[in-house]
Protein backbone atom coordinates (compact mmCIF):
# COMPACT_ATOMS: atom_id res chain seq x y z
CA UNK A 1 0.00 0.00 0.00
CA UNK A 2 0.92 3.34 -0.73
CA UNK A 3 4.39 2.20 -2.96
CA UNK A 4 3.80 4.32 -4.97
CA UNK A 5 5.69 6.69 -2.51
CA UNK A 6 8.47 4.80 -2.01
CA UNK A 7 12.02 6.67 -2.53
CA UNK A 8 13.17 5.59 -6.32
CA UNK A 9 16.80 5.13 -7.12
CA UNK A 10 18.06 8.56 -8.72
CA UNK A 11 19.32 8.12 -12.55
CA UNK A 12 22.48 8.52 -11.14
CA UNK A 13 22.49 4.98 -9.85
CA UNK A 14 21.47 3.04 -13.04
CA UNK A 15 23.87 5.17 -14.64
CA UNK A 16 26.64 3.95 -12.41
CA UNK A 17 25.45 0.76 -12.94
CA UNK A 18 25.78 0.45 -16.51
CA UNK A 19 29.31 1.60 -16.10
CA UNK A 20 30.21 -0.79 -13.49
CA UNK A 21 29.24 -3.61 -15.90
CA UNK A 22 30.62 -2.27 -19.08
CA UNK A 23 34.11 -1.78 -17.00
CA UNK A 24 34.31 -4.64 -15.19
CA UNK A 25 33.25 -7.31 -18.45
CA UNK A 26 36.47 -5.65 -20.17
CA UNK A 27 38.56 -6.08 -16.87
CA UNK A 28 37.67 -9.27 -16.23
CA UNK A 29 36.28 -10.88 -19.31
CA UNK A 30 37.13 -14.50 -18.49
CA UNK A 31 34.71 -14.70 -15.61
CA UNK A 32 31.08 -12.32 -16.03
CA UNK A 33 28.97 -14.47 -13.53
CA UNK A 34 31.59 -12.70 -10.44
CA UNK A 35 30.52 -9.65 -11.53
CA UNK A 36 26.74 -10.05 -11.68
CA UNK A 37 26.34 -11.14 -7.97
CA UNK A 38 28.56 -8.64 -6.93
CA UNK A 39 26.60 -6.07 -8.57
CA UNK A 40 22.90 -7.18 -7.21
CA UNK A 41 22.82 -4.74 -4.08
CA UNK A 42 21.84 -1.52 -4.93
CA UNK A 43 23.51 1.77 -4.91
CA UNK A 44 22.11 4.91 -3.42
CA UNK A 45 23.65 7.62 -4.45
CA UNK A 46 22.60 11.00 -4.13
CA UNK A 47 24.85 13.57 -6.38
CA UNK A 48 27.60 13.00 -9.09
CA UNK A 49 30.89 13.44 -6.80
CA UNK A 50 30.03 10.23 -5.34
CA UNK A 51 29.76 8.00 -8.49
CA UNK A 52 33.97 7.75 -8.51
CA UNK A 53 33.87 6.02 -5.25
CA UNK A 54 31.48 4.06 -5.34
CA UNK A 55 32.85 2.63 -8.90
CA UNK A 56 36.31 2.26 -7.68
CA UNK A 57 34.97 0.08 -4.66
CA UNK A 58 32.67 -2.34 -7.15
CA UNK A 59 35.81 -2.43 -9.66
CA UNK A 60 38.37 -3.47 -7.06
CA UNK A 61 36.39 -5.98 -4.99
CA UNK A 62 35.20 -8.02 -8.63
CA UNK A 63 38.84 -7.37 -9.78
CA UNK A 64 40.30 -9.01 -6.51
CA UNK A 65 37.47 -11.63 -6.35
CA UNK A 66 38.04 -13.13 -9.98
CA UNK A 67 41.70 -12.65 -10.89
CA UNK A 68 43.25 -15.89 -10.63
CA UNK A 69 46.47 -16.20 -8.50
CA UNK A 70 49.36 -17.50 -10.33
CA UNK A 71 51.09 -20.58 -9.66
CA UNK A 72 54.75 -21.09 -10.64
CA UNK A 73 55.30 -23.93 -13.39
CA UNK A 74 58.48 -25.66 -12.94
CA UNK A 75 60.88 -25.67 -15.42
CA UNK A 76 60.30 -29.61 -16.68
CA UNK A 77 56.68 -29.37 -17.13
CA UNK A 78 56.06 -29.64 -20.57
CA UNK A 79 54.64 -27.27 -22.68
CA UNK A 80 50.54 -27.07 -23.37
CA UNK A 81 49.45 -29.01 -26.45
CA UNK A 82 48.26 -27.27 -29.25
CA UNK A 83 44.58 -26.94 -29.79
CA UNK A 84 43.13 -28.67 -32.63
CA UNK A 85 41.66 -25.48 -34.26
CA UNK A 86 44.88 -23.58 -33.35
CA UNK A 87 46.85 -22.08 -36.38
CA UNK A 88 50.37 -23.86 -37.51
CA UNK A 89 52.44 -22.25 -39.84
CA UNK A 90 53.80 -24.76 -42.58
CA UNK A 91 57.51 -25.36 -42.42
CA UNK A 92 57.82 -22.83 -45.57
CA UNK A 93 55.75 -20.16 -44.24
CA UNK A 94 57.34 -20.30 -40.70
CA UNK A 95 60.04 -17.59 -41.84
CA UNK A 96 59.44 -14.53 -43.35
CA UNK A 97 60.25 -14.25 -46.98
CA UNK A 98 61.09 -12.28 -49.38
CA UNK A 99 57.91 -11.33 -52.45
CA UNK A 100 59.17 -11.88 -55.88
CA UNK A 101 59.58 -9.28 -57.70
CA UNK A 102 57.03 -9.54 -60.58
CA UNK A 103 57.89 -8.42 -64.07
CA UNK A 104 56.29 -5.32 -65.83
CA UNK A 105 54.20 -7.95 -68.13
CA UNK A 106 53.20 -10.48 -65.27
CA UNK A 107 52.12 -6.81 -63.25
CA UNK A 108 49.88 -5.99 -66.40
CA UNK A 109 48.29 -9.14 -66.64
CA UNK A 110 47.34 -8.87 -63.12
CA UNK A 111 45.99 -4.94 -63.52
CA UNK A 112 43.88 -6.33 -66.07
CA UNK A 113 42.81 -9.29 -64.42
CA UNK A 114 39.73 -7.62 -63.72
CA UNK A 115 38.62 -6.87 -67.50
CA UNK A 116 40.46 -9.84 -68.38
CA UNK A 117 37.88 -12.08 -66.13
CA UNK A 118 34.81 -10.36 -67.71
CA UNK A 119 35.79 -10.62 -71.30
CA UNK A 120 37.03 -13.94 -71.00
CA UNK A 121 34.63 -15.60 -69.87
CA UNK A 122 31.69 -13.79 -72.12
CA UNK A 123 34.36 -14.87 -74.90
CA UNK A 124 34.53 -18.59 -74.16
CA UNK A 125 30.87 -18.78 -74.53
CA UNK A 126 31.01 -17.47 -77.94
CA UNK A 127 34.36 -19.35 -78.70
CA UNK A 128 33.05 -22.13 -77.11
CA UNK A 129 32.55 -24.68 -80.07
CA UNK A 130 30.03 -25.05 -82.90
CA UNK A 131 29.74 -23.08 -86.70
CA UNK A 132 30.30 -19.79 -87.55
CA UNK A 133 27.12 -17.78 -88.10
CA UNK A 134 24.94 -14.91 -87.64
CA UNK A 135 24.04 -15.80 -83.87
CA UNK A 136 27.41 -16.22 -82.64
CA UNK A 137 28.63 -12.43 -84.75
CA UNK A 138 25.41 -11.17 -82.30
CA UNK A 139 26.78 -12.82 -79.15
CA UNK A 140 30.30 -11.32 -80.13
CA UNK A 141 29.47 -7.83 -80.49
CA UNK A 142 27.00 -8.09 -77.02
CA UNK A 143 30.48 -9.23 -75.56
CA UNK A 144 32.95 -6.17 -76.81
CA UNK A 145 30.35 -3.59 -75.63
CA UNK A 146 30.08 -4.63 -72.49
CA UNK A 147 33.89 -4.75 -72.18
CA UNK A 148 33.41 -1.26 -73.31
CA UNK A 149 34.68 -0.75 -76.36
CA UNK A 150 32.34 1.42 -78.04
CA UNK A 151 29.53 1.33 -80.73
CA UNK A 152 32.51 2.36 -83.57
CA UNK A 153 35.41 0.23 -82.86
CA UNK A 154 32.51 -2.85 -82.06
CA UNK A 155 31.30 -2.61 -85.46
CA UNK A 156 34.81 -2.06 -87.06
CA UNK A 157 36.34 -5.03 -84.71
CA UNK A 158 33.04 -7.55 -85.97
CA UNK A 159 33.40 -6.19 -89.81
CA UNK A 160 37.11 -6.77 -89.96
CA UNK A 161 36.85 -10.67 -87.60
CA UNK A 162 34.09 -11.50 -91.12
CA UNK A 163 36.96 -10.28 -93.69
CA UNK A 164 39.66 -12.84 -91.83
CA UNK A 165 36.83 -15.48 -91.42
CA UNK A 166 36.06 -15.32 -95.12
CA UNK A 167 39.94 -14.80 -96.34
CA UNK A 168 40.90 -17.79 -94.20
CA UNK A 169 38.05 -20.01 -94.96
CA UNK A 170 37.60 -20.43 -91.00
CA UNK A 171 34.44 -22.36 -90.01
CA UNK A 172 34.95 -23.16 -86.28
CA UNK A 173 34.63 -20.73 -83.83
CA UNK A 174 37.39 -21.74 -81.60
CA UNK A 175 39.41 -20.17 -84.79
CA UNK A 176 37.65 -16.97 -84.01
CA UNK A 177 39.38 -16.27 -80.89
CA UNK A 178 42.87 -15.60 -82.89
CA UNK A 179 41.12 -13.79 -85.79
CA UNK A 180 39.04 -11.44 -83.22
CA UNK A 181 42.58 -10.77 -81.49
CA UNK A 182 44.63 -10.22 -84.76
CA UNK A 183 41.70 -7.52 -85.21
CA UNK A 184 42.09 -5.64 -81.85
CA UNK A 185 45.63 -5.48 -82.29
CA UNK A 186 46.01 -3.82 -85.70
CA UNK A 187 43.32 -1.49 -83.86
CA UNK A 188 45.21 -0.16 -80.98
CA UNK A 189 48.76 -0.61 -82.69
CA UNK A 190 48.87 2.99 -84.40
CA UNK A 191 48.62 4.12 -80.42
CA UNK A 192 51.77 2.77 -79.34
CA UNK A 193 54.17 5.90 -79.99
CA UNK A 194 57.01 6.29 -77.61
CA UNK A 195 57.99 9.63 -75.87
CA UNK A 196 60.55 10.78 -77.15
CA UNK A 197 62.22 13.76 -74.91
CA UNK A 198 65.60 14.10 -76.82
CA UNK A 199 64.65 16.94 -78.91
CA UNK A 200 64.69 19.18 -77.11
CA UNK A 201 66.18 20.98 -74.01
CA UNK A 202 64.37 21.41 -71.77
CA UNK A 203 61.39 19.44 -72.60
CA UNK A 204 58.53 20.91 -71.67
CA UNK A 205 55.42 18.83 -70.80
CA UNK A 206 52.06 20.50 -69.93
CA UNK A 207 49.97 17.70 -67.89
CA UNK A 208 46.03 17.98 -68.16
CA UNK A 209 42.92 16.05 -66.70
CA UNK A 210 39.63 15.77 -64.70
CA UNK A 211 39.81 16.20 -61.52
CA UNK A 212 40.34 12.93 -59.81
CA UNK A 213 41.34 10.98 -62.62
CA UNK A 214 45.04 10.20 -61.12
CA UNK A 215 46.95 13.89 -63.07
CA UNK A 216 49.09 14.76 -60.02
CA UNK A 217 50.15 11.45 -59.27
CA UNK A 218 50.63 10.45 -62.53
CA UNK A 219 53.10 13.56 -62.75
CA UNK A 220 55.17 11.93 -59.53
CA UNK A 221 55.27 8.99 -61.18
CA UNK A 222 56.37 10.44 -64.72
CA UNK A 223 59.01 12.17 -62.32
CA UNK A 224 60.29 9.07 -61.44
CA UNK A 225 60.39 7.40 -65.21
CA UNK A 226 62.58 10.37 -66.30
CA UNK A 227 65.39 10.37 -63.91
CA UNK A 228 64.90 6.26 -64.51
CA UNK A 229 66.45 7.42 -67.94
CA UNK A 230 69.00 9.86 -66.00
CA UNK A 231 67.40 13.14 -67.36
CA UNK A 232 66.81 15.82 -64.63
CA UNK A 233 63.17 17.13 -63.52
CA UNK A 234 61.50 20.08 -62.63
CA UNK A 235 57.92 20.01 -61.58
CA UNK A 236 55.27 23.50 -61.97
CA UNK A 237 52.74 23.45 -59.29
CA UNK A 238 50.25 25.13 -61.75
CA UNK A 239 46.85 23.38 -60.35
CA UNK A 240 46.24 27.13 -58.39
CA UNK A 241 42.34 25.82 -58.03
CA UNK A 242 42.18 22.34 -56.23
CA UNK A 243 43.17 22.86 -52.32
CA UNK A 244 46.16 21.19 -51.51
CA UNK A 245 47.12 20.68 -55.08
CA UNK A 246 50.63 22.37 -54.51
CA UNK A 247 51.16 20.86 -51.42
CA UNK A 248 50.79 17.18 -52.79
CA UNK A 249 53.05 17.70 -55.64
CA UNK A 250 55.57 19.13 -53.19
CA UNK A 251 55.72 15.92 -51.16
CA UNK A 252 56.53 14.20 -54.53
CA UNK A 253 58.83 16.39 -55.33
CA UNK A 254 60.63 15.42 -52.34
CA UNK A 255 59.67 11.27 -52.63
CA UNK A 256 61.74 11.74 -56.12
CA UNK A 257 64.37 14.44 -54.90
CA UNK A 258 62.78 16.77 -57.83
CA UNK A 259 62.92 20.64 -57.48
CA UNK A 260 58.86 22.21 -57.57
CA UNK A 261 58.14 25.82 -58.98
CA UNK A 262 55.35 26.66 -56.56
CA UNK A 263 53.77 30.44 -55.95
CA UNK A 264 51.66 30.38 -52.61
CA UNK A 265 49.24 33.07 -55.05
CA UNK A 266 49.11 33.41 -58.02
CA UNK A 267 47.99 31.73 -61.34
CA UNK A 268 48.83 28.42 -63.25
CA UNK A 269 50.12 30.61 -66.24
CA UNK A 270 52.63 32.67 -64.26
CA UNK A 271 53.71 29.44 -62.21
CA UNK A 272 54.42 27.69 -65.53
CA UNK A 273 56.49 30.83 -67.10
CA UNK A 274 58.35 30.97 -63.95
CA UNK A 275 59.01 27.19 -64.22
CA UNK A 276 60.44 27.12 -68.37
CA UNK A 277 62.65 30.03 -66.92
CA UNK A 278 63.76 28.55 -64.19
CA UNK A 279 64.84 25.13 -66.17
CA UNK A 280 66.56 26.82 -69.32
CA UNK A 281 68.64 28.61 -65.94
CA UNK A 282 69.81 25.59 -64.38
CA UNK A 283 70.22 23.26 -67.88
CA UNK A 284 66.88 20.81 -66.76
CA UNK A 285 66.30 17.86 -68.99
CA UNK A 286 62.52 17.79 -68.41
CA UNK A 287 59.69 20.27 -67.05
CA UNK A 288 56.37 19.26 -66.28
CA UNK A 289 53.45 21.61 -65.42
CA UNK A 290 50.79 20.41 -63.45
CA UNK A 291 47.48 22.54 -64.26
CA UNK A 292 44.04 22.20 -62.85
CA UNK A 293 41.37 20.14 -63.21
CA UNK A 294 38.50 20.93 -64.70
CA UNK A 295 35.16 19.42 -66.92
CA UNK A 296 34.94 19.87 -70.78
CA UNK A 297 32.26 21.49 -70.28
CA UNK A 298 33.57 23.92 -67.67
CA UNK A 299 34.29 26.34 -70.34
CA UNK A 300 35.44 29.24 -69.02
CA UNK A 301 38.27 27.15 -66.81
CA UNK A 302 38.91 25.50 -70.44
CA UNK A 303 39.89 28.91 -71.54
CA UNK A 304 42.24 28.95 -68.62
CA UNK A 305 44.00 26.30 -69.61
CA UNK A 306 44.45 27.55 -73.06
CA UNK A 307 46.14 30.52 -71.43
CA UNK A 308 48.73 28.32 -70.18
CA UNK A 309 49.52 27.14 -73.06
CA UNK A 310 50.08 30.66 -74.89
CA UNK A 311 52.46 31.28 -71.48
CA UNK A 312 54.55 28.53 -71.89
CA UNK A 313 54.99 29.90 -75.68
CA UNK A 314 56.01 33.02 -74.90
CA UNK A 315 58.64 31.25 -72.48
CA UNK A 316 59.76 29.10 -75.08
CA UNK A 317 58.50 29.61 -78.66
CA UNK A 318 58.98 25.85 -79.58
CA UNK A 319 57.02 24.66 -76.58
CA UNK A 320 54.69 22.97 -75.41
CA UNK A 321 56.82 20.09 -76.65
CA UNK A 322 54.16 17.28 -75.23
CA UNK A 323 50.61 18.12 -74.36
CA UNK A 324 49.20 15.13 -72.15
CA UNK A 325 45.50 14.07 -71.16
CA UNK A 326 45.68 11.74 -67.76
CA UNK A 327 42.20 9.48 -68.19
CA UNK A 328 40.62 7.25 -65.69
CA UNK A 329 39.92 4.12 -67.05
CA UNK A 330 37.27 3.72 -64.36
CA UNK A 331 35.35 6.61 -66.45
CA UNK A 332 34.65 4.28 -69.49
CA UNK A 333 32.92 5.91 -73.11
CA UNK A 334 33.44 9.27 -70.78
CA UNK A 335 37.34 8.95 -71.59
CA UNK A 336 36.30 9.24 -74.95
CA UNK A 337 34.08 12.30 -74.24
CA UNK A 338 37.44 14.31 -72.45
CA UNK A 339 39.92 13.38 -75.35
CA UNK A 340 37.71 14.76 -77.57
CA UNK A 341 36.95 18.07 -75.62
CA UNK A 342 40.50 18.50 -74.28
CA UNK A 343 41.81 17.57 -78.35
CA UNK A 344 39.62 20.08 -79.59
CA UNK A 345 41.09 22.83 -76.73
CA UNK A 346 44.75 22.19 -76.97
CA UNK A 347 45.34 19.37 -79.51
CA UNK A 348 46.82 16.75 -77.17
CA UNK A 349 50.33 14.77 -78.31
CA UNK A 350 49.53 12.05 -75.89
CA UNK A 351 47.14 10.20 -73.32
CA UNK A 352 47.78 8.35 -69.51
CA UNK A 353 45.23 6.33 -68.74
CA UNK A 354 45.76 4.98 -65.19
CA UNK A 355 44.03 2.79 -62.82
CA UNK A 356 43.81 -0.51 -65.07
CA UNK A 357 44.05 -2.44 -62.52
CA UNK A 358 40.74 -1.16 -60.43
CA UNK A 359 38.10 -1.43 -64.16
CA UNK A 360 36.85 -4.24 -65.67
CA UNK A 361 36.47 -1.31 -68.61
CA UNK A 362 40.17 -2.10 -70.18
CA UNK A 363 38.07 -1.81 -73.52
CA UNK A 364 37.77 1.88 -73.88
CA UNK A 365 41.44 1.71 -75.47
CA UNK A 366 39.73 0.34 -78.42
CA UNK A 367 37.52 3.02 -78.51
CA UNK A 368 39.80 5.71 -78.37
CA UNK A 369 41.61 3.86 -81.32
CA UNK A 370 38.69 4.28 -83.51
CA UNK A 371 37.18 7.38 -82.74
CA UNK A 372 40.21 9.67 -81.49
CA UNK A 373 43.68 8.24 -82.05
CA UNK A 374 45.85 10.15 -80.09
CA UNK A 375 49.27 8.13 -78.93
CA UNK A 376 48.56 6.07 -75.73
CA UNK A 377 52.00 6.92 -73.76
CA UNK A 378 51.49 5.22 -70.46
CA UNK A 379 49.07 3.12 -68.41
CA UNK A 380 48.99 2.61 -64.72
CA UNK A 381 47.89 -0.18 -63.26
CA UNK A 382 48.84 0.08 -59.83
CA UNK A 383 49.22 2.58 -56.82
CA UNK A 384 52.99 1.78 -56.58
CA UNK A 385 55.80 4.29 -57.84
CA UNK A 386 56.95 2.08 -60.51
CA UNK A 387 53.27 1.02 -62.38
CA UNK A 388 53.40 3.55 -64.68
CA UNK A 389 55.17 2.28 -67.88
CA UNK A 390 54.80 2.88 -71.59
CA UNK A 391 52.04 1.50 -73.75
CA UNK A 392 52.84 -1.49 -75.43
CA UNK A 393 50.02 -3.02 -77.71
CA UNK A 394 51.47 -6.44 -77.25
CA UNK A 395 51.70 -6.40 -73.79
CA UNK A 396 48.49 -5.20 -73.10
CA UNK A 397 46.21 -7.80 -75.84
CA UNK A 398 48.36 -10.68 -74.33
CA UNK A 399 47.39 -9.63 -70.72
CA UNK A 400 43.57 -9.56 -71.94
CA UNK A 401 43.21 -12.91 -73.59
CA UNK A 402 45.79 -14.92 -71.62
């Protein structure tokens, strides 16, 4: 009668509670049951300055009650068995070793593994067995667009595989496999052009891109590939717009010991005159100039660009000696989109197109074959210093259907 009146524990209490438990099951994890009967009486408390005590207390007397007292193990006792689910490292794993080193072509082949898997196995369907005819042409082209290749190099790729078919008199199509690949690489051959850095000095190389597509890196990287070849670097910090543009390509500028033209204000054009200055002063081999990203379609920051370009002329009438798109692969047909736009704006020498390794859209090389053929320099297919190497056509069509 009348409990409704009785005295209820203040918040406080339940509070402490909670934090009693919580404590004492990471304390003492081995053993919860101590800690729930030592826990049943209540606690009254009546204001916050008590809470400390009054947890200290509950944390030491379950802390004394369930640690176990150790007891000294003689010497000859032998050691515990293993469990039967425990881990045992084989004999050859048992010692740290050494990775192998893995060659530039086995690297590819495992950047590409990805577009590789995709187009494979869509292609052993189709190369599967049986006749040559229209249905298995139908399942072939369904099978290079959705590796990305495009509507245009598709229907060039499908119209050339029907010439070697017919020319060759092939009727299986387990023959088609080496036709459709004899195709693809007369397509993407004509890309394979070398940079070539020797003619002049210095060499002036004007770096541009979307943002995020890899352009800053890529430029560390590139860094590292000259002075590979002995030639000297200097790097322009010209991407003014992104935040913390300058700052990244300072800290690989000092990964690859490489000097960085950098202006705290100012804009990409004046950073890059400063920079072609600067190298004809000291006797550089090789200047690249960062600028910022920006969208095709961002068309005043495309005129921006352009105004880097006339800088770096008035620096050096013969330059800019290499004008170079960095592409995402992970972008797909939208790679073709940006060489197209940036072509247009400053009619590009050459093209980067990194992460390979991270698409299963390796195709889009095809399409830029067909539809925009500017020289494929380098591909990346990995975050480390050294995955940036030069296109090879081989290379990469052996990596695909291997």
């Amino acid at each position: 009668m009348f409990s409704f009146f009785k005295k209820k524990k203040p918040p406080e209490a339940e509070i402490v509670a909670e934090v009693v438990t919580e404590v004492v099951a990471d304390v003492v994890p081995a053993a919860p049951a101590a800690p729930t009967a030592l826990l049943d009486s209540p606690i009254e408390l009546h204001s916050p300055a008590e809470i400390a005590p009054e947890i200290v207390a509950k944390v030491a007397t379950v802390v004394e009650a369930t640690t176990p007292v150790p007891v000294p193990v003689a010497p000859t006792v032998a050691a515990e068995a293993p469990r039967a689910d425990a881990f045992v490292p084989p004999s050859d794993l048992a010692q740290p070793q050494e990775r192998p080193k893995l060659s530039w072509t086995e690297r590819l082949k495992m950047g590409l593994a990805k577009t590789r898997d995709k187009l494979g196995k869509s292609l052993a369907s189709v190369f599967g067995g049986g006749q040559i005819d229209e249905e298995l042409y139908e399942e072939l082209e369904t099978v290079l667009l959705t590796a990305d290749m495009g509507v245009d190099a598709t229907q060039h790729l499908l119209k050339d595989v029907r010439e070697r078919v017919s020319l060759k008199g092939l009727k299986d199509s387990g023959e088609l496999k080496d036709a459709l690949k004899s195709s693809l690489t007369d397509l993407i051959q004509p890309l394979e052009i070398p940079l070539d850095v020797s003619g002049h000095k210095p060499f002036i190389l004007m770096v541009a891109g979307v943002n995020g597509a890899g352009k800053t890196t890529s430029i560390g990287k590139l860094a590292k590939y000259f002075q590979s070849q002995n030639l000297s670097v200097l790097l322009a910090a010209g991407d003014t717009f992104r935040a913390a543009a300058r700052e990244q390509l300072v800290v690989w500028g000092e990964r690859n010991g490489v000097q960085v033209i950098a202006q705290a204000s100012g804009d990409a054009a004046a950073v890059a005159f400063d920079a072609v200055n600067a190298a004809k002063a000291r006797g550089i081999d090789v200047v690249i100039v960062d600028t910022a990203g920006r969208l095709p379609t961002q068309l005043h920051l495309m005129e921006e660009i352009k105004k880097v370009k006339r800088v770096v002329q008035k620096a050096d009438p013969t330059g800019p000696h290499e004008i170079m798109l960095v592409l995402d692969a992970n972008t797909g047909q939208n790679a073709l989109a940006q060489v197209k736009s940036f072509d247009d704006a400053l009619g590009l020498t050459g093209l980067v197109l990194t992460k390979l390794d991270g698409t299963a859209k390796g195709g889009v090389i095809a399409a830029i074959a067909k539809n925009r053929p500017v020289p494929l320099r380098f591909v990346g297919v990995g975050e480390s210093i050294d995955d940036l190497r030069p296109f090879a056509a081989k290379d990469y069509i052996d990596a695909l259907f291997e």
